[in-house]
Protein backbone atom coordinates (compact mmCIF):
# COMPACT_ATOMS: atom_id res chain seq x y z
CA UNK A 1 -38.58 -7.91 -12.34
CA UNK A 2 -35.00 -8.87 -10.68
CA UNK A 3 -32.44 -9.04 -12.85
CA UNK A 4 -30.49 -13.09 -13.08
CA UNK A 5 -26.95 -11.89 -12.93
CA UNK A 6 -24.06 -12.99 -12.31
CA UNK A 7 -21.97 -11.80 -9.30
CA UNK A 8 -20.16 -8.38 -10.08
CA UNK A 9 -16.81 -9.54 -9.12
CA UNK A 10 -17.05 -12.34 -11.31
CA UNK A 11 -18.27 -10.34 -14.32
CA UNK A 12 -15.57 -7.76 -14.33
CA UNK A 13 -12.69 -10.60 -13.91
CA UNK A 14 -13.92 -12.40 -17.09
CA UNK A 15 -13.81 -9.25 -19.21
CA UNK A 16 -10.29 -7.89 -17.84
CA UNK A 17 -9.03 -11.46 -18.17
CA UNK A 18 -10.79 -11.96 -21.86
CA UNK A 19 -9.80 -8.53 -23.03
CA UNK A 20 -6.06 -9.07 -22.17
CA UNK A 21 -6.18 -13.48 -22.61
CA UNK A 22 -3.63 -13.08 -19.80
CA UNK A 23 -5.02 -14.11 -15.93
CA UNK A 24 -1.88 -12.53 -15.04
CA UNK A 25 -2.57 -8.93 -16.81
CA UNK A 26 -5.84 -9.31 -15.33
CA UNK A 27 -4.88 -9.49 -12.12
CA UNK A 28 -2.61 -6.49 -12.42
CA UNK A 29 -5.46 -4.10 -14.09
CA UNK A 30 -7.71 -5.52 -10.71
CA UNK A 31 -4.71 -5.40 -8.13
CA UNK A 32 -5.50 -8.84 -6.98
CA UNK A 33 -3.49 -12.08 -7.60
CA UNK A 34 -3.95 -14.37 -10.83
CA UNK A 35 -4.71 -16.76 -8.81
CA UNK A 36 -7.94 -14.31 -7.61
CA UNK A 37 -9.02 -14.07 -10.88
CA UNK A 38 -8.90 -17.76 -11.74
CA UNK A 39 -10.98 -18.46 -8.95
CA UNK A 40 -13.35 -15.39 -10.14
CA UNK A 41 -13.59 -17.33 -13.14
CA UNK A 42 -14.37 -20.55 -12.51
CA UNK A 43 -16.75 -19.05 -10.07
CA UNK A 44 -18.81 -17.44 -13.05
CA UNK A 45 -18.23 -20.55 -15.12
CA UNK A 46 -20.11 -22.53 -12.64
CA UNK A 47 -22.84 -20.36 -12.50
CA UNK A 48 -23.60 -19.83 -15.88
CA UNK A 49 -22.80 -23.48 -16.68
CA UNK A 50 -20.66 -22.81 -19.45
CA UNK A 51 -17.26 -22.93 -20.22
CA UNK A 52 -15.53 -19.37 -20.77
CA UNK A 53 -12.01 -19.87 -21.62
CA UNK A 54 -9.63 -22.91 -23.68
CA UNK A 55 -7.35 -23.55 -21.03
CA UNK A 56 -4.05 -24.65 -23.21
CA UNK A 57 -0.65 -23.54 -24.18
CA UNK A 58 -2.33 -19.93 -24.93
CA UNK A 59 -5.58 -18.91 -23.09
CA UNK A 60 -8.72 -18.25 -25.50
CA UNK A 61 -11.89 -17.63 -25.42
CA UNK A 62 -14.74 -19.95 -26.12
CA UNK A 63 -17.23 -18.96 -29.35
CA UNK A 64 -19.91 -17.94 -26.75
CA UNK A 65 -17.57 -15.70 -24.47
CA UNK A 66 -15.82 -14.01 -27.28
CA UNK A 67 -19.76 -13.24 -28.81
CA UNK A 68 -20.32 -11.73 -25.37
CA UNK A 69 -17.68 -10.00 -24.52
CA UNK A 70 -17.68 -6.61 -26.37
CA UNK A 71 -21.40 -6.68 -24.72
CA UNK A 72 -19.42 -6.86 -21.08
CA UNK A 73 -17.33 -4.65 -21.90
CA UNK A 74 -19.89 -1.75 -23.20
CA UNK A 75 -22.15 -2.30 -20.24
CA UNK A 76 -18.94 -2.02 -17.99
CA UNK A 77 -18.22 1.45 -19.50
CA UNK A 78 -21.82 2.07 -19.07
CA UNK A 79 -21.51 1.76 -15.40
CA UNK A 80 -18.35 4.10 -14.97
CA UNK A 81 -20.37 6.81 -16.79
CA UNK A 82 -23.39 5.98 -14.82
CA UNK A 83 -20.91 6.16 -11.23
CA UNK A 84 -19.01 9.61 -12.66
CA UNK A 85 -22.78 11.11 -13.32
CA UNK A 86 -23.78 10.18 -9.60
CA UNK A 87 -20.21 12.00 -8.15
CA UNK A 88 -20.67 14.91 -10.22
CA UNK A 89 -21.10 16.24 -6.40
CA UNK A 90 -18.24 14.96 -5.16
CA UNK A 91 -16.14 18.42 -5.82
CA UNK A 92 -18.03 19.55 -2.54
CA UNK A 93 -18.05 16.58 -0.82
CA UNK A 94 -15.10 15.79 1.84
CA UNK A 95 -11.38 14.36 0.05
CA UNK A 96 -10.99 11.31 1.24
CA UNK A 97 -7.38 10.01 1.44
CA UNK A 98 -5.82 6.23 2.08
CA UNK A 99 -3.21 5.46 3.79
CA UNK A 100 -1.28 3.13 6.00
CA UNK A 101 -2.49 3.28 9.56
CA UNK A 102 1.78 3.60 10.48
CA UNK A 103 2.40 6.42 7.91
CA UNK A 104 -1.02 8.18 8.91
CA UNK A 105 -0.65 8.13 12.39
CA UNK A 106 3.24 9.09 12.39
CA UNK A 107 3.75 11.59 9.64
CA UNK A 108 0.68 12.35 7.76
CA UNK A 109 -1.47 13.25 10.78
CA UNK A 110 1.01 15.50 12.86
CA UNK A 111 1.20 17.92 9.49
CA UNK A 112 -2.60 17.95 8.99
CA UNK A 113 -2.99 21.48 10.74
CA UNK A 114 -0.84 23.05 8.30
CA UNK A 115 -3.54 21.30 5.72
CA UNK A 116 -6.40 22.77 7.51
CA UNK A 117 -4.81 26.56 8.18
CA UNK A 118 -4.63 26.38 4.07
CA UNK A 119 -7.37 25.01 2.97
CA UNK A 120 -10.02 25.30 5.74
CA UNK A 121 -12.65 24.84 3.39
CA UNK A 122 -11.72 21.47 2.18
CA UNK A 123 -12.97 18.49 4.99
CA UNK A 124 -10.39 15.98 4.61
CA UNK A 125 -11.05 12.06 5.58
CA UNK A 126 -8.41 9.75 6.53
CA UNK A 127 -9.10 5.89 5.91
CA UNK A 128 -6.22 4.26 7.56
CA UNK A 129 -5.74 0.64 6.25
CA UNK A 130 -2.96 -1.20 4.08
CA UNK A 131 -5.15 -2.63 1.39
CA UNK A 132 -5.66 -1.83 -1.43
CA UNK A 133 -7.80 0.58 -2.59
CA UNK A 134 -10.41 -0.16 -5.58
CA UNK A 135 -10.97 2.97 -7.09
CA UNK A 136 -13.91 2.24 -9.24
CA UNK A 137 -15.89 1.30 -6.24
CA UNK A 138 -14.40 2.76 -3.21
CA UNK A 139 -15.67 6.78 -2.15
CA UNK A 140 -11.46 7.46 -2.30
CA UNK A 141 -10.10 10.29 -3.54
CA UNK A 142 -6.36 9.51 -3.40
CA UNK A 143 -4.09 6.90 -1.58
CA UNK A 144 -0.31 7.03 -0.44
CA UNK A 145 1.42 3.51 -0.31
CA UNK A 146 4.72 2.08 0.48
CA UNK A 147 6.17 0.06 -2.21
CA UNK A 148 7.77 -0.24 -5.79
CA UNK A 149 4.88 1.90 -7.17
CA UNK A 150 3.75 -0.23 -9.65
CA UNK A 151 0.26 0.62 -9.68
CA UNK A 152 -0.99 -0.88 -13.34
CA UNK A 153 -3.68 2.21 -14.87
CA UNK A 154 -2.88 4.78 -12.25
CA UNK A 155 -1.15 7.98 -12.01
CA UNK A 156 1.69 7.28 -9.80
CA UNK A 157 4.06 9.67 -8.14
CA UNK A 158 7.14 9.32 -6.04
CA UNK A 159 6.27 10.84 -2.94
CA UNK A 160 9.11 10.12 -0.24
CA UNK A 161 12.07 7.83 0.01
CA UNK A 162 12.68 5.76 2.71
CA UNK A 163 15.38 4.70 4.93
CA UNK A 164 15.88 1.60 7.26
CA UNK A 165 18.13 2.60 10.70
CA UNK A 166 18.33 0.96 14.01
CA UNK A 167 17.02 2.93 17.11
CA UNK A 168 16.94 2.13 20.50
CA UNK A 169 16.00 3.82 23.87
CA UNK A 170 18.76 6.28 24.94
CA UNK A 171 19.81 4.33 27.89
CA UNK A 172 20.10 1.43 26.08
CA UNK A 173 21.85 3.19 23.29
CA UNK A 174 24.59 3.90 25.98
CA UNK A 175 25.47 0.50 25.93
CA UNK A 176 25.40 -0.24 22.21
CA UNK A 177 28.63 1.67 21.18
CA UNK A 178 29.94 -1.44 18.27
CA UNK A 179 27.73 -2.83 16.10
CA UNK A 180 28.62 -6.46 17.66
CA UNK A 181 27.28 -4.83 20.60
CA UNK A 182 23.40 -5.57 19.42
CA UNK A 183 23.92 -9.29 20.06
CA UNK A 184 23.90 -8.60 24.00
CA UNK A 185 20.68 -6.89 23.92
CA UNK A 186 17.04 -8.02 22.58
CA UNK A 187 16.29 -7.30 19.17
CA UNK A 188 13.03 -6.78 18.08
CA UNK A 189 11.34 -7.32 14.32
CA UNK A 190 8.50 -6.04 13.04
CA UNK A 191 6.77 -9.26 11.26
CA UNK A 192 4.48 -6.70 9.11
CA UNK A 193 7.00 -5.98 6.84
CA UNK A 194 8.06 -9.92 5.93
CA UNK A 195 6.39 -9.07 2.44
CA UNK A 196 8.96 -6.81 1.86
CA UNK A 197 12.12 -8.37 0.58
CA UNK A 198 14.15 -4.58 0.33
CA UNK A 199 13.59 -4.19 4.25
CA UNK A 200 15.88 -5.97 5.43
CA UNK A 201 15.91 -8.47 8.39
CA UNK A 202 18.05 -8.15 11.76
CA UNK A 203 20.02 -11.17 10.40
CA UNK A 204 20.58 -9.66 6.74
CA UNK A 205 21.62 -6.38 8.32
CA UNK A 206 24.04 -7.75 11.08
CA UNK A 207 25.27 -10.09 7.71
CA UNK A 208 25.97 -6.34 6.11
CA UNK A 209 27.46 -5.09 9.11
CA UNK A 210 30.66 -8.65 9.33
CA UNK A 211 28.63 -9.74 12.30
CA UNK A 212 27.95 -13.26 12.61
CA UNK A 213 24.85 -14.40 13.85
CA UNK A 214 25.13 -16.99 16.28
CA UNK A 215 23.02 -20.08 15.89
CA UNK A 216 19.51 -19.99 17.36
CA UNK A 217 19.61 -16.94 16.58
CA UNK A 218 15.85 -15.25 16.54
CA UNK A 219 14.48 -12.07 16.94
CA UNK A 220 11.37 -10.67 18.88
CA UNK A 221 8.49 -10.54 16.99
CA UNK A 222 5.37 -8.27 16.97
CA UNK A 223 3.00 -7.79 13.96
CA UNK A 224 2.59 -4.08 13.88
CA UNK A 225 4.90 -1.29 13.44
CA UNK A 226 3.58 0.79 16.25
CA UNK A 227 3.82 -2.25 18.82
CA UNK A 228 7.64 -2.07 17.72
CA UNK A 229 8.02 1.51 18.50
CA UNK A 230 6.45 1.63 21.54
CA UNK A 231 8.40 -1.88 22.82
CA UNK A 232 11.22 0.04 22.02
CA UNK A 233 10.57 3.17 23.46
CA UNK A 234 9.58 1.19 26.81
CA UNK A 235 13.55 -0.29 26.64
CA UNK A 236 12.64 -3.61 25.23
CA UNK A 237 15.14 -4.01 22.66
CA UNK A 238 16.44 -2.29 19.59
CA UNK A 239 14.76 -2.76 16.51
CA UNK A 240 14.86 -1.93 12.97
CA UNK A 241 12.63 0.96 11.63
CA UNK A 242 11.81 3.15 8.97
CA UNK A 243 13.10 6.17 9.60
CA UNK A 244 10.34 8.81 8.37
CA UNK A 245 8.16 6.88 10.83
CA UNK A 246 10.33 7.67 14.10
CA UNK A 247 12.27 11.10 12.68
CA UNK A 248 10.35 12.69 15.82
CA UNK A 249 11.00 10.65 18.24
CA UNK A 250 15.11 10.77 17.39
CA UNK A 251 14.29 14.77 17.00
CA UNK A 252 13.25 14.38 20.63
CA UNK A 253 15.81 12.76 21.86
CA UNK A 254 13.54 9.83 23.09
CA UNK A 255 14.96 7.20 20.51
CA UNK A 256 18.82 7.39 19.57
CA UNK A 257 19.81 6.40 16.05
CA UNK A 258 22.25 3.51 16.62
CA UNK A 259 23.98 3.63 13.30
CA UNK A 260 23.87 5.17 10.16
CA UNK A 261 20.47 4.85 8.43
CA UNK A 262 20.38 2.69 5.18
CA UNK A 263 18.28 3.33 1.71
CA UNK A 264 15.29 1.43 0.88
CA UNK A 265 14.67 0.96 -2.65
CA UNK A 266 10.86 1.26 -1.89
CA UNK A 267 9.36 4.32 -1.34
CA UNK A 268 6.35 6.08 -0.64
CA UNK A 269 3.36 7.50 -3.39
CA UNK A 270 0.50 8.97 -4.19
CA UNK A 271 -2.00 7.01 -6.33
CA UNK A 272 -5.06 7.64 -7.65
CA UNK A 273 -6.90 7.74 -11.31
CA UNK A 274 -5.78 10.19 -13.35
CA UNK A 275 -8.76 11.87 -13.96
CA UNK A 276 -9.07 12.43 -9.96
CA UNK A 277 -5.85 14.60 -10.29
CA UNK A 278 -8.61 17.41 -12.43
CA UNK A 279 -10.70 17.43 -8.85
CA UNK A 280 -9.50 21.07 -7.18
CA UNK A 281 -9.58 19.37 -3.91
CA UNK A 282 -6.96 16.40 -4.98
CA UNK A 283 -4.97 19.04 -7.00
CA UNK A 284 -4.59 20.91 -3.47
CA UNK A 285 -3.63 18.12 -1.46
CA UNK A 286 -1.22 16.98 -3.71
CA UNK A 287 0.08 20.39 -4.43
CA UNK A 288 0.58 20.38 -0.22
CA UNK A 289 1.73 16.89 0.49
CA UNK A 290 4.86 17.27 -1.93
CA UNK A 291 5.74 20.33 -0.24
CA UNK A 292 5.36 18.44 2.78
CA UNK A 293 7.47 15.57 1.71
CA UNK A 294 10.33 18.12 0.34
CA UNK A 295 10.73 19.61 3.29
């Protein structure tokens, strides 16, 4: 007989938000907003037809959700033992690692050979996307973001810091010999990174620099980081990069560092449950990666 339930989603915002009374702790456990999990609950509210929560100067539960939580909350655990008994095979499965499409295409890709020549037994699996990951339901082994690492419930480990410097195609780069000198030539901006307030816009770094920025003053805008490189490697302008994303194209001599290259408070790491970090195959790609990211 089919089972009446509610959706999943639903069920496991109700018992993160009821176990911590906080939306806001909620959200963090689930790496979604508060505003996610609000919506999550009203969701299941109007399904069941019952109120959940006393919405006041504290949050609290009703009489009939607080009877019914420790029940979610067992059949919850339930499930995770259920999902660990069917990946008991997933030691000889492939490792499957997240990452940024930029960061995997740039750096992370380029060294994979070295992986392979050490560990040809292991069949590794990029998934290349910036969101992120849910580990409880997603076949990922391990992820490496860009960010403050604050990753509520899972081991996180600095992997690589990362520094902001203006490039620009060598014959361009000619020209560009003062830093008021970038106000005579395009200047691109990568729009992706408008989340992050530590990378700093063409208008905060000129601001750094003592240049004022004339008014009507506005940037070139494309929505992807590799759209940015390769306008500027086609002459287009100079833009603002991270620099572990274009150290071999300035190796190569086909983009020229303008200026000195500036510290990012963010940085990149490796995230993933703790319990993932006991797999042999995540132990060795760890193990690799920081040797990677030391050199």
């Amino acid at each position: 007989m089919a089972r009446r339930l509610p959706p999943l989603r639903s069920l496991r915002a109700f018992e993160a938000a009821a176990r911590h009374l906080s939306f806001a702790r909620a959200a963090d456990e689930l790496h979604v907003t508060p505003a996610a999990i609000s919506q999550q609950i009203k969701l299941l509210e109007g399904h069941l037809g019952v109120a959940l929560f006393r919405r006041g100067a504290q949050l609290a539960l009703t009489e009939g959700a607080a009877a019914a939580l420790p029940l979610v909350s067992d059949s919850f655990d339930l499930m995770e033992r259920a999902v660990e008994r069917l990946r008991q095979g997933r030691d000889h499965g492939p490792l499957v690692v997240s990452s940024s499409p930029a960061f995997a295409a740039r750096w992370l890709i380029p060294r994979l050979a070295r992986f392979q020549q050490r560990h040809p037994d292991i069949d590794l699996r990029l998934s290349a996307t910036i969101r992120l990951v849910d580990f409880a339901t997603e076949d990922v082994d391990l992820a490496i973001r860009y960010g403050a690492g604050h990753y509520p419930g899972m081991h996180v480990e600095r992997l690589k810091a990362e520094e902001v410097v203006p490039v620009a195609a060598p014959h361009m780069a000619e020209k560009l010999k003062n830093v008021a000198d970038l106000l005579e030539v395009p200047l691109l901006h990568n729009s992706a990174m408008d989340w992050d307030t530590t990378f700093p816009s063409w208008p905060i770094w000129l601001d750094n620099a003592g240049i004022v920025v004339p008014p009507g003053f506005k940037p070139r805008r494309f929505d992807d980081f590799n759209l940015v490189l390769q306008a500027v490697l086609a002459g287009l302008g100079a833009a603002l990069v991270w620099r572990t994303l274009v150290a071999d194209e300035i190796h190569a001599g086909r983009l020229m560092p303008l200026f000195p290259a500036q510290p990012l408070t963010n940085a990149y790491h490796l995230v993933c449950p703790s319990k993932h970090l006991n797999n042999p195959k995540v132990a060795a790609f760890r193990a690799w990666v920081m040797e990677e990211a030391a050199d």
